[in-house]
C-alpha atoms as a PDB file:
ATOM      1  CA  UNK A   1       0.000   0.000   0.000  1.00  0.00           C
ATOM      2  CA  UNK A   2       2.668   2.693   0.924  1.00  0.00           C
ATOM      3  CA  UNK A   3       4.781   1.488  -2.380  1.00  0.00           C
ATOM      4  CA  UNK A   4       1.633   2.441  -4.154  1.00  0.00           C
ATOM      5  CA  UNK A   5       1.148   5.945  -2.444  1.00  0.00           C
ATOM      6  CA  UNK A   6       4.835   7.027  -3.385  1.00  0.00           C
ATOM      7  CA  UNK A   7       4.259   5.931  -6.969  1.00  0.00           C
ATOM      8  CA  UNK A   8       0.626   8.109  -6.642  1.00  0.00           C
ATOM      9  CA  UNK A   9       2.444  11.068  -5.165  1.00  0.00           C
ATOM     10  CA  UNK A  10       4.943  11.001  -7.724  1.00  0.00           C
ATOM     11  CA  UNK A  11       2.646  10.652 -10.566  1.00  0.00           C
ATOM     12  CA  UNK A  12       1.097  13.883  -9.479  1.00  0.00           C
ATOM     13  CA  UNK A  13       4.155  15.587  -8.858  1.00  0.00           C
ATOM     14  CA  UNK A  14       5.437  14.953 -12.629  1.00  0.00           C
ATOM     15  CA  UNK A  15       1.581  16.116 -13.461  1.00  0.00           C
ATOM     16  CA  UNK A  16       1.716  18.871 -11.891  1.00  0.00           C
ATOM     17  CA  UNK A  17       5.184  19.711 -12.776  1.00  0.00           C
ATOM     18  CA  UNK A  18       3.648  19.672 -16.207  1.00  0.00           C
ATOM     19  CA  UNK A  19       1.094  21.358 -15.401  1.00  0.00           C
ATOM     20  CA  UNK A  20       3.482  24.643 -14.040  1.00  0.00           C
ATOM     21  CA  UNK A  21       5.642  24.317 -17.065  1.00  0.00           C
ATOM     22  CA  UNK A  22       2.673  24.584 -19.462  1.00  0.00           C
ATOM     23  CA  UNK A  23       0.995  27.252 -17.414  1.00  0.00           C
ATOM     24  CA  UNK A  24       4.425  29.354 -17.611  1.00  0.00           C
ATOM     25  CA  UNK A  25       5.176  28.678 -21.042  1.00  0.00           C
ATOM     26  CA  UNK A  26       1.325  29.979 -22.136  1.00  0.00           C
ATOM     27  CA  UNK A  27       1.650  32.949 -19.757  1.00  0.00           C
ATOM     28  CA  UNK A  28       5.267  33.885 -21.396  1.00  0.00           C
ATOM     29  CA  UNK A  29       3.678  33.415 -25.239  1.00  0.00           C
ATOM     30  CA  UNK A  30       2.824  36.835 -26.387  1.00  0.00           C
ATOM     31  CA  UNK A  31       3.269  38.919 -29.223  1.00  0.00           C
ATOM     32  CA  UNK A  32       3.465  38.145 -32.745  1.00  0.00           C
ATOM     33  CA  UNK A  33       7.012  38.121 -35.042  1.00  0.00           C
ATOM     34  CA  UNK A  34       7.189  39.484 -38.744  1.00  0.00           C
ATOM     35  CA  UNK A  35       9.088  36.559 -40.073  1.00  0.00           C
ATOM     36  CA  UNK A  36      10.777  38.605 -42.464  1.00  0.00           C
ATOM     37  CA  UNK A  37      12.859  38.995 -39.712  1.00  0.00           C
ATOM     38  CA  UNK A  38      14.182  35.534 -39.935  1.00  0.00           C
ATOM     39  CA  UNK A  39      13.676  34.957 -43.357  1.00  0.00           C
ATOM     40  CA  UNK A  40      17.292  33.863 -43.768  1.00  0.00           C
ATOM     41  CA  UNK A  41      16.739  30.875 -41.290  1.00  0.00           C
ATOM     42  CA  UNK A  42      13.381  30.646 -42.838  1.00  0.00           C
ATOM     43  CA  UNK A  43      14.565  29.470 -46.314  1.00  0.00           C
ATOM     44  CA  UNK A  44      17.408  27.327 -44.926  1.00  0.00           C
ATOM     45  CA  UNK A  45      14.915  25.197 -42.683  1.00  0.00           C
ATOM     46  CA  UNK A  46      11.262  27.019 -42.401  1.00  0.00           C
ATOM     47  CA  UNK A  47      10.193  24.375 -39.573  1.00  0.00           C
ATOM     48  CA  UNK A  48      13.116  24.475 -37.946  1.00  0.00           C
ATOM     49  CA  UNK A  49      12.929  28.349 -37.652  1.00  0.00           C
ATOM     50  CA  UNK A  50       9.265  28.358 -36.221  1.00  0.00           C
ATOM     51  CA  UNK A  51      10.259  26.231 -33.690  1.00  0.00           C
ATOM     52  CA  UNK A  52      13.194  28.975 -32.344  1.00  0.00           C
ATOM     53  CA  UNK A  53      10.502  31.485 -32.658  1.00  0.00           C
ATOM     54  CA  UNK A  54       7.783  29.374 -30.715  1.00  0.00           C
ATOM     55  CA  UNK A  55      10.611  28.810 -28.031  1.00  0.00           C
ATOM     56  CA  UNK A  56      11.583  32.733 -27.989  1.00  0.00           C
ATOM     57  CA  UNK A  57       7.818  33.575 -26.583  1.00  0.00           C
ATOM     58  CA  UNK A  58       5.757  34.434 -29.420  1.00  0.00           C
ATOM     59  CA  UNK A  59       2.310  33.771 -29.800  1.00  0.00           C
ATOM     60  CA  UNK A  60       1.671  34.663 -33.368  1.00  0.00           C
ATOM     61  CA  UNK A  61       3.213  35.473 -36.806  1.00  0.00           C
ATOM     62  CA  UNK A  62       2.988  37.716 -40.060  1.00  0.00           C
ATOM     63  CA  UNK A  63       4.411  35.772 -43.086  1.00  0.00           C
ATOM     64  CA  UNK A  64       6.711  37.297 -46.146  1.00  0.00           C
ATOM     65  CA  UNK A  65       7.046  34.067 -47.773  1.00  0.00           C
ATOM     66  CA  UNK A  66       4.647  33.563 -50.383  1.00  0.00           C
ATOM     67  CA  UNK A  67       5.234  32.591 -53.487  1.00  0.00           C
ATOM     68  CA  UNK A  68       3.414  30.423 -56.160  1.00  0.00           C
ATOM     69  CA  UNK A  69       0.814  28.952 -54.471  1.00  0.00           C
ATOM     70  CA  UNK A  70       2.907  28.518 -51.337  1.00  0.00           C
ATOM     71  CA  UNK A  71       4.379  29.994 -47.926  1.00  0.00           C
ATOM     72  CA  UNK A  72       7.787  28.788 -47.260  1.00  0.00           C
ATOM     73  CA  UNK A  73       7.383  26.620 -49.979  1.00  0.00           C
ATOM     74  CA  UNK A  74       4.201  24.656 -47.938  1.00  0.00           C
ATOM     75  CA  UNK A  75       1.013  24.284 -49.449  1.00  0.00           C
ATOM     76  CA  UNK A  76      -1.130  26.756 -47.233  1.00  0.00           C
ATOM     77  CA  UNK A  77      -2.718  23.332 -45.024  1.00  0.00           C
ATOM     78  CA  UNK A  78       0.695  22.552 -44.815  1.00  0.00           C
ATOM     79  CA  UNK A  79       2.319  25.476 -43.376  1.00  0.00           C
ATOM     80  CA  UNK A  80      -1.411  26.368 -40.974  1.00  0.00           C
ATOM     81  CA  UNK A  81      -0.857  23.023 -39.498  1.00  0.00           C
ATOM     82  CA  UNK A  82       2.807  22.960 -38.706  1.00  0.00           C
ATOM     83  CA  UNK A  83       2.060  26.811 -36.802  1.00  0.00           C
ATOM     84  CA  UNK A  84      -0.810  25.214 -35.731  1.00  0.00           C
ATOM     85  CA  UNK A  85       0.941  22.225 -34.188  1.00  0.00           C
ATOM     86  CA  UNK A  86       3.659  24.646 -32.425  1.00  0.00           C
ATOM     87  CA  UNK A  87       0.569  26.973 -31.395  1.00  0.00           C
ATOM     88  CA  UNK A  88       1.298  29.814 -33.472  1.00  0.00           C
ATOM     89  CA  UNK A  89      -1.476  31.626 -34.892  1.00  0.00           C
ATOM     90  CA  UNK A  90      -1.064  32.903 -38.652  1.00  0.00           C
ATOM     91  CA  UNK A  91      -2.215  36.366 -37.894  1.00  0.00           C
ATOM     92  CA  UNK A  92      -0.922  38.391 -40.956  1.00  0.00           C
ATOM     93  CA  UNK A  93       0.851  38.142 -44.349  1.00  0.00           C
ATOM     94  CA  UNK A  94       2.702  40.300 -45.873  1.00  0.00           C
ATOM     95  CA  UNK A  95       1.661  40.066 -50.117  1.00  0.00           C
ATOM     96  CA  UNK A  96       3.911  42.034 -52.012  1.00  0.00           C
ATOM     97  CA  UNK A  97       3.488  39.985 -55.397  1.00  0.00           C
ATOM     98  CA  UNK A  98      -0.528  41.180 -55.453  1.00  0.00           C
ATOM     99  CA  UNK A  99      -1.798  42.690 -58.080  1.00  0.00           C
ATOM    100  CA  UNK A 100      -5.399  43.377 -59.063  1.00  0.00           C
ATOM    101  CA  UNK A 101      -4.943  40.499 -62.064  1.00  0.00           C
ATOM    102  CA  UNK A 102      -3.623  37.931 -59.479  1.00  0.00           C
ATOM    103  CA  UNK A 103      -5.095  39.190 -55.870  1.00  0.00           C
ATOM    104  CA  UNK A 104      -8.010  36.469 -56.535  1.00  0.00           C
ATOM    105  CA  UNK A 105      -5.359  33.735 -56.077  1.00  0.00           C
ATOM    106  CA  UNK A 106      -3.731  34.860 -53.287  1.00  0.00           C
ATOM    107  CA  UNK A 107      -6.641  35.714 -51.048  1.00  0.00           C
ATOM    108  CA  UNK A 108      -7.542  32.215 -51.777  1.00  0.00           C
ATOM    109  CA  UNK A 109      -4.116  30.958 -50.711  1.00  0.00           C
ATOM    110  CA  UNK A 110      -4.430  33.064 -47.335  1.00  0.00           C
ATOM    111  CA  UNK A 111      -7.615  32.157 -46.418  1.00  0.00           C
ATOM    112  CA  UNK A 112      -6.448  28.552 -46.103  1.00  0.00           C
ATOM    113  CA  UNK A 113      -3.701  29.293 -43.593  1.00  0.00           C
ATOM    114  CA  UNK A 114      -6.103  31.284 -41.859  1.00  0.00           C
ATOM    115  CA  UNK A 115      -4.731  34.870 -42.197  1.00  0.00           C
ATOM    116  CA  UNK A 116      -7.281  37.215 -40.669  1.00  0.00           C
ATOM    117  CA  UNK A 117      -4.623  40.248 -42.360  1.00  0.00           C
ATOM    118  CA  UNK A 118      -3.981  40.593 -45.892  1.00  0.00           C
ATOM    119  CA  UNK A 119      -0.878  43.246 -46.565  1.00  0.00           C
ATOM    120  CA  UNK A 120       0.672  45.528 -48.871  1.00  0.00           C
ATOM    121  CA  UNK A 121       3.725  46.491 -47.664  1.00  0.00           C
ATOM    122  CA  UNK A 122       5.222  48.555 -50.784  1.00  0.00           C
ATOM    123  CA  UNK A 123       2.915  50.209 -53.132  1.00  0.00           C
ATOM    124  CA  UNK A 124       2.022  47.279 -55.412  1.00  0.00           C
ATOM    125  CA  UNK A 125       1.700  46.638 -59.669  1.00  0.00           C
ATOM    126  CA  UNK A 126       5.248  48.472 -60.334  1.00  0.00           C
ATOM    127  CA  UNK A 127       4.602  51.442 -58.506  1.00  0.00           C
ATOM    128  CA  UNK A 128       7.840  51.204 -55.708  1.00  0.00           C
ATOM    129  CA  UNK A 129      10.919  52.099 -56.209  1.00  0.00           C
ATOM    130  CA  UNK A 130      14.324  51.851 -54.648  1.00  0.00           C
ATOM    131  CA  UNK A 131      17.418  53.098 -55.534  1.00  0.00           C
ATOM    132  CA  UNK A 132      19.989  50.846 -54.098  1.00  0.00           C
ATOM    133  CA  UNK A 133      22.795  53.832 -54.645  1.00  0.00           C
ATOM    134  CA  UNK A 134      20.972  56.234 -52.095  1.00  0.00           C
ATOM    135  CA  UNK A 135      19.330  53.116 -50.226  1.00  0.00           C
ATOM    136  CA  UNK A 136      15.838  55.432 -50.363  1.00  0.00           C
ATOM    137  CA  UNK A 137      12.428  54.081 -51.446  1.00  0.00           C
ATOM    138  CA  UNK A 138       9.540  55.913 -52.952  1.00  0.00           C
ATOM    139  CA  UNK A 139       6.748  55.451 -55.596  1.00  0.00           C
ATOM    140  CA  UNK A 140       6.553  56.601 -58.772  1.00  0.00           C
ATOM    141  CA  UNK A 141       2.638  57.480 -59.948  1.00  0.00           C
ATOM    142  CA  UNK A 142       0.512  59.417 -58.430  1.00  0.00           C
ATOM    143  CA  UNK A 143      -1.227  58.657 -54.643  1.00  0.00           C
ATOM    144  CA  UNK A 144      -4.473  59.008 -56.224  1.00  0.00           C
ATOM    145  CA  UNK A 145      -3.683  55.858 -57.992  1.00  0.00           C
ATOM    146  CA  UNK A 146      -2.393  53.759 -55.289  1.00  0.00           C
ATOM    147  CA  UNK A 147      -5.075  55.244 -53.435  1.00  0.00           C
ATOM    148  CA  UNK A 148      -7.414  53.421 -56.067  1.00  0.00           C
ATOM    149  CA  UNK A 149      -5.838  50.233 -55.827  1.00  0.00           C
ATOM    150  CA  UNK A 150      -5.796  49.600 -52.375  1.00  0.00           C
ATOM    151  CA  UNK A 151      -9.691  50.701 -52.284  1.00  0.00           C
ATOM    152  CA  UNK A 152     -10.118  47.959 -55.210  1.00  0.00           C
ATOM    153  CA  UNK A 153      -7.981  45.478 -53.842  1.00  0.00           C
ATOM    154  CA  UNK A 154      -9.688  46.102 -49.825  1.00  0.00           C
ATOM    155  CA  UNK A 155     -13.234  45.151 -51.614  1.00  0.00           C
ATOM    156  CA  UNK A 156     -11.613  42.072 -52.572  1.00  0.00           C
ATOM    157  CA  UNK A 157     -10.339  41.598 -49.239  1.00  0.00           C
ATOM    158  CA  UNK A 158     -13.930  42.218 -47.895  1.00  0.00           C
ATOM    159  CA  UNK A 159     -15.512  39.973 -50.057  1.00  0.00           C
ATOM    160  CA  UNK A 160     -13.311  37.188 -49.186  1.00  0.00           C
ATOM    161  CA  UNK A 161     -13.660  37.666 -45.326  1.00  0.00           C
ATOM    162  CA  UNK A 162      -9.930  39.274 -44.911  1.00  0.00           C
ATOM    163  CA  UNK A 163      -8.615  42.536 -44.316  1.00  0.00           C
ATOM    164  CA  UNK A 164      -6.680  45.166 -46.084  1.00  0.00           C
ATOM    165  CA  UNK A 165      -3.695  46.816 -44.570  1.00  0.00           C
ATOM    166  CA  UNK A 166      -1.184  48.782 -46.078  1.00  0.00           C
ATOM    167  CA  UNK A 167       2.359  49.006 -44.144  1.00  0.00           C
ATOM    168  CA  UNK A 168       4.390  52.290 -44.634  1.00  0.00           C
ATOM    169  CA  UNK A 169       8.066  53.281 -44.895  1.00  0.00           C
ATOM    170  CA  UNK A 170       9.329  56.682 -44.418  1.00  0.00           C
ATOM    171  CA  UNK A 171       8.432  58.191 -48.008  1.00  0.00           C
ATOM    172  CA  UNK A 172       4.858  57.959 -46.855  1.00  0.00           C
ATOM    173  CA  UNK A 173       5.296  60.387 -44.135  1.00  0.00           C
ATOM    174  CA  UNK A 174       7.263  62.686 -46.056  1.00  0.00           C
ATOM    175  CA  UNK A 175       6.147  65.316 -48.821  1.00  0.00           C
ATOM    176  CA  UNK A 176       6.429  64.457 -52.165  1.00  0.00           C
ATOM    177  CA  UNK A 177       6.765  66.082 -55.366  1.00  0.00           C
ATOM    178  CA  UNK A 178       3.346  67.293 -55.469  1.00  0.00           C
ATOM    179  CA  UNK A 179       3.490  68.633 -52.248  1.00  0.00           C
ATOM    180  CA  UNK A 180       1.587  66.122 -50.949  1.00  0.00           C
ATOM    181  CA  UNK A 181       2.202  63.712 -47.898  1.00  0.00           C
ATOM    182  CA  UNK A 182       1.054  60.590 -49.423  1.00  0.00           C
ATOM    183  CA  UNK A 183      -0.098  59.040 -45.818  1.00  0.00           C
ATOM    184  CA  UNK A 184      -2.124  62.018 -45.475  1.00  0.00           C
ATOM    185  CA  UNK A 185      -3.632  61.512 -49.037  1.00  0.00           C
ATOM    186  CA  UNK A 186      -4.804  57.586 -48.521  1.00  0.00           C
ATOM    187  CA  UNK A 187      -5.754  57.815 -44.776  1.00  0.00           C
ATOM    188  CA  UNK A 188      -8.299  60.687 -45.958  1.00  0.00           C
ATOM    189  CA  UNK A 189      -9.396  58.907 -50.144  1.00  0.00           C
ATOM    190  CA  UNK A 190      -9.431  55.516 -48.425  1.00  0.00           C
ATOM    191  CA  UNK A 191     -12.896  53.873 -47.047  1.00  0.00           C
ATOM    192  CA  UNK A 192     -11.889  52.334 -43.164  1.00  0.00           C
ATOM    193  CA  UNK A 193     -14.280  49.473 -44.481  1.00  0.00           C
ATOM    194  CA  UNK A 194     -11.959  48.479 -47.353  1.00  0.00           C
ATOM    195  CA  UNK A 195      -8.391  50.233 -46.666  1.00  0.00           C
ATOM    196  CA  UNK A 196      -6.762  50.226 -42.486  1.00  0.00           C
ATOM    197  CA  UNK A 197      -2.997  50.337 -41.878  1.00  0.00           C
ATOM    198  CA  UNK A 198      -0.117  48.930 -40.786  1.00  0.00           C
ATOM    199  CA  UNK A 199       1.816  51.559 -39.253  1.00  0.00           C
ATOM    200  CA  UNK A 200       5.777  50.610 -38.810  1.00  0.00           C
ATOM    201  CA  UNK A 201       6.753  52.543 -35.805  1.00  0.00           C
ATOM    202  CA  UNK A 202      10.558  52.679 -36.975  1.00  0.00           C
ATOM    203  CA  UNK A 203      10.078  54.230 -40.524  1.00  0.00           C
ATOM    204  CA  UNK A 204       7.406  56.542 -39.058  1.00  0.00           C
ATOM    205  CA  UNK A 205      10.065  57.897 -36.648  1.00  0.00           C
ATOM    206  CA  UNK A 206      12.596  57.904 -39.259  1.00  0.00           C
ATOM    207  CA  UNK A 207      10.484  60.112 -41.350  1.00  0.00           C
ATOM    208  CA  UNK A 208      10.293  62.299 -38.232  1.00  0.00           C
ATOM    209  CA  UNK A 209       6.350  62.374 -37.763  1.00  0.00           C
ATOM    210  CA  UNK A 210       4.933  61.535 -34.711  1.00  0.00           C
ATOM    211  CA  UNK A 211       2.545  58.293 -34.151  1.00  0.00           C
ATOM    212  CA  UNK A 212       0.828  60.468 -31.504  1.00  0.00           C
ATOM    213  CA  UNK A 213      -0.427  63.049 -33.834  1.00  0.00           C
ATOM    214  CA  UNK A 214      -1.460  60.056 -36.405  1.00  0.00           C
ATOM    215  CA  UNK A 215      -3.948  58.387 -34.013  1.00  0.00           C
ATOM    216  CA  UNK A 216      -4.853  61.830 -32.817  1.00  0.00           C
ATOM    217  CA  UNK A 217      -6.011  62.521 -36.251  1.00  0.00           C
ATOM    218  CA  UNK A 218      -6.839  59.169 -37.738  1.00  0.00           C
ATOM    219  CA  UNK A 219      -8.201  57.016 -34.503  1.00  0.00           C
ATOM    220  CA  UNK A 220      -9.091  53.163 -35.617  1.00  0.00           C
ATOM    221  CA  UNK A 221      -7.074  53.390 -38.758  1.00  0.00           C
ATOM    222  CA  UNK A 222      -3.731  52.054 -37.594  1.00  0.00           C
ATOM    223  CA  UNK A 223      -5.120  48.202 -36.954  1.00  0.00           C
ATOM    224  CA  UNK A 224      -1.483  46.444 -36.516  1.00  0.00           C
ATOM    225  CA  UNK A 225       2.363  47.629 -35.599  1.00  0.00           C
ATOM    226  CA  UNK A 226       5.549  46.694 -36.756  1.00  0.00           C
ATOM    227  CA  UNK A 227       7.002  47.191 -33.696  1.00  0.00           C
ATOM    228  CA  UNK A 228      10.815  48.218 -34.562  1.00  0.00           C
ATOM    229  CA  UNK A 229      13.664  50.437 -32.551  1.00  0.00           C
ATOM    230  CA  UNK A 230      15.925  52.566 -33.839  1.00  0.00           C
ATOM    231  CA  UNK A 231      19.942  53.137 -32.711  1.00  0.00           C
ATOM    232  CA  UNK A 232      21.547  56.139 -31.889  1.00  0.00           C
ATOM    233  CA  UNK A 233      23.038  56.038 -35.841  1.00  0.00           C
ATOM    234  CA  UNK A 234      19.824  55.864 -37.389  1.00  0.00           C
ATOM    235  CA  UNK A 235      20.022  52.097 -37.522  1.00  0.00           C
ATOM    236  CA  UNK A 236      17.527  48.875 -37.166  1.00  0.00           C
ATOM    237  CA  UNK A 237      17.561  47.925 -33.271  1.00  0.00           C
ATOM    238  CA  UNK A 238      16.151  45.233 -30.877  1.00  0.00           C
ATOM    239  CA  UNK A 239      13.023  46.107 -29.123  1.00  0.00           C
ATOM    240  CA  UNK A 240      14.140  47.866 -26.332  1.00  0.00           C
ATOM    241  CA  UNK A 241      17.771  48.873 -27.221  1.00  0.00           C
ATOM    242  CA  UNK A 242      16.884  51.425 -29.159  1.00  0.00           C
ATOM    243  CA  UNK A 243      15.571  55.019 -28.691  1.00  0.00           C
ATOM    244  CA  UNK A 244      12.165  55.291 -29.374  1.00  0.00           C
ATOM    245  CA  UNK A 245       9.404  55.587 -26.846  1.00  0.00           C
ATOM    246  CA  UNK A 246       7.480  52.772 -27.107  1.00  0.00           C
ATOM    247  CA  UNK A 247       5.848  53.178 -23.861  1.00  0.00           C
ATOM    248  CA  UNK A 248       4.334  56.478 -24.730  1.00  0.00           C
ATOM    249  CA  UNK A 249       2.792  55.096 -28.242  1.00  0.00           C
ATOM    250  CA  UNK A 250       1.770  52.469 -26.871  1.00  0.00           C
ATOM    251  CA  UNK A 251      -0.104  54.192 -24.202  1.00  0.00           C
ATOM    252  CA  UNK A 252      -2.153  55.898 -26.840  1.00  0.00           C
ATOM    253  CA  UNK A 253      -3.019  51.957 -28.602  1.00  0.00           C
ATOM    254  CA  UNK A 254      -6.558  52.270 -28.336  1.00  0.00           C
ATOM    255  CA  UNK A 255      -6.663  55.467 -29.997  1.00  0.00           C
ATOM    256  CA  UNK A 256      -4.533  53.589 -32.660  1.00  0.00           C
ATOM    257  CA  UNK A 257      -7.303  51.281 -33.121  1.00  0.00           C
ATOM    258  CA  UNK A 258      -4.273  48.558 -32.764  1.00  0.00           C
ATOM    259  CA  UNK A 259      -5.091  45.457 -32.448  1.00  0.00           C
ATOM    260  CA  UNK A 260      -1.786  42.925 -33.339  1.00  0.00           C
ATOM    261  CA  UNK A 261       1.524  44.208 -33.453  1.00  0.00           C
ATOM    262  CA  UNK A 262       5.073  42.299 -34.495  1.00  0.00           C
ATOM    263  CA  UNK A 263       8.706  42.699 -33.687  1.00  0.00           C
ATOM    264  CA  UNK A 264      10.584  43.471 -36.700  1.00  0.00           C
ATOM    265  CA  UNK A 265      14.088  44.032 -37.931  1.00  0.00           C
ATOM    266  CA  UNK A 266      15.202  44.442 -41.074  1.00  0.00           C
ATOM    267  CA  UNK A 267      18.932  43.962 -40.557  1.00  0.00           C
ATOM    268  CA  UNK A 268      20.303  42.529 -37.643  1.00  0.00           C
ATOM    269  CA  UNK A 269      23.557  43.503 -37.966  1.00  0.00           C
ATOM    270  CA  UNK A 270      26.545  41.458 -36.164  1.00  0.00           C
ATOM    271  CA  UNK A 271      23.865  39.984 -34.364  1.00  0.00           C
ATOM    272  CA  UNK A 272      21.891  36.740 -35.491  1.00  0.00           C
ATOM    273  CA  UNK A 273      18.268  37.033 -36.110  1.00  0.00           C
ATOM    274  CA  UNK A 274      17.161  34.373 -33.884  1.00  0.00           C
ATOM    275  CA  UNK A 275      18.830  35.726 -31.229  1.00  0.00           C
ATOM    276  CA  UNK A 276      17.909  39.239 -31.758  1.00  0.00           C
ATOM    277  CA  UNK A 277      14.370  38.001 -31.701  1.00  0.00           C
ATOM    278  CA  UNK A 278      15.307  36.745 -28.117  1.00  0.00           C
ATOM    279  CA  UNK A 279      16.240  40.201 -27.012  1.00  0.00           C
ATOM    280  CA  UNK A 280      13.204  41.453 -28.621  1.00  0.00           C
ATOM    281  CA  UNK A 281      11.059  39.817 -26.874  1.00  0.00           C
ATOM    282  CA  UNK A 282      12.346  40.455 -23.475  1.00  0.00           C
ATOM    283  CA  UNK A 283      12.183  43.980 -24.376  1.00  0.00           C
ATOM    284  CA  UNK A 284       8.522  43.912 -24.771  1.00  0.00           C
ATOM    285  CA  UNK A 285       7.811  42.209 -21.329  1.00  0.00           C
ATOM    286  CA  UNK A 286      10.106  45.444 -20.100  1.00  0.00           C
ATOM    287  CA  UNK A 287       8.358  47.850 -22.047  1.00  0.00           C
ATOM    288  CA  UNK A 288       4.662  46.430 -21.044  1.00  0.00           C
ATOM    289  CA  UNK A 289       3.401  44.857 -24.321  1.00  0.00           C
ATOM    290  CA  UNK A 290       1.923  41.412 -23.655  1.00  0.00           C
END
């Protein structure tokens, strides 16, 4: 009989040892992770990466990995059932290649990982630009046409259950050519029931507006963050390492009408990217994002 009450005590001792390391583990998964972030480690082993970023504390994901058909080179089920298996929610994707021939297709393709985000993060059909000499972006057209597109391309996204959100860069907060602050010109020709934003707190900052004054002006529009810091040099930074006040924007969230946000990084520097996602993440709990 004792014999039998040890083996019963320590039964429920692994149980509930179980039980604590679960309960800790769910409490410490927050957040969500742009996974262009790691796309490196990402197209070297895609499973392998989502387990590091499982294991660093998020709870969710925005993907930049589509391509023909496929994310990470998974057929949608595919890829929705290995996040799903690590408990990672597909939150977001990031659709760069959508156009209003092709947009159809890849709505379809989202909808079956089970993206409730669907996002353009350049101006799409040919209208970005780069110049890799100055490393500056911009957009050649006019805003009235992008403006146009996105409002096309959001009905789409309505029809099909998903949402439209377009992510900025710093030549959206600046004044163009025109005279015009293209931001400006979208947030105020766009319908909030077909067009909302992703607003990317680093390239907003870079531009030198203030997030503040955009949810003062524009509250509910700015439904998700890219939550990235800058250096002291101007330069891509862990959450939390950097100089920009998170605490104070995201005081004002609920004005922001934010409702997911992801660490990003661009460049990571000396530092690798699943380890900067790490830092990240800690810098959030510091910061007061759960």
């Amino acid at each position: 009989m004792k014999t039998v009450l040890i083996l019963a005590k320590g039964v429920l001792g692994i149980f509930l040892t179980l039980l604590l390391t679960v309960s800790l583990n769910a409490q410490e998964s927050f957040g969500g992770l742009a996974l262009y972030t790691v796309r490196d480690n990402m197209g070297d082993d895609a499973k392998a990466a989502l387990e590091k970023v499982k294991e660093a504390g998020y709870a969710y994901v925005e993907a930049a990995g589509y391509n023909d058909g496929k994310y990470y080179g998974m057929a949608p089920e595919d890829f929705k059932a290995y996040l799903n298996g690590l408990g990672l929610q597909p939150v977001s994707t990031h659709q760069a290649s959508a156009t209003l021939d092709n947009i159809d297709t890849e709505l379809e393709a989202a909808k079956r990982v089970g993206f409730e985000y669907f996002v353009i993060p350049v101006p799409p059909m040919g209208l970005f630009t780069y110049n890799a000499e100055t490393r500056s972006m911009g957009m050649k057209g006019s805003v009235s046409d992008l403006a146009e597109i996105l409002t096309q391309m959001g009905k789409k996204c309505e029809a099909a259950g998903l949402k439209l959100l377009y992510h900025n860069h710093d030549f959206e907060y600046q004044t163009n050519e025109e005279g015009i602050v293209p931001i400006d010109y979208l947030l105020e020709h766009t319908d909030p029931k077909y067009v909302n934003f992703q607003m990317d707190l680093y390239w907003v900052t870079k531009a030198g507006a203030d997030p503040l004054a955009y949810f003062e002006m524009y509250p509910g529009r700015f439904k998700a963050w890219h939550v990235k810091d800058m250096d002291e040099e101007g330069k891509f930074a862990p959450v939390g390492e950097g100089n920009i006040d998170f605490k104070r924007i995201l005081a004002q969230k609920e004005a922001s009408g934010m409702l997911k946000y992801f660490v990003e990084q661009d460049m990571t520097w000396d530092k690798e990217p699943l380890d900067v996602i790490k830092i990240s993440h800690e810098g959030l709990k510091k910061i007061g994002f759960h």
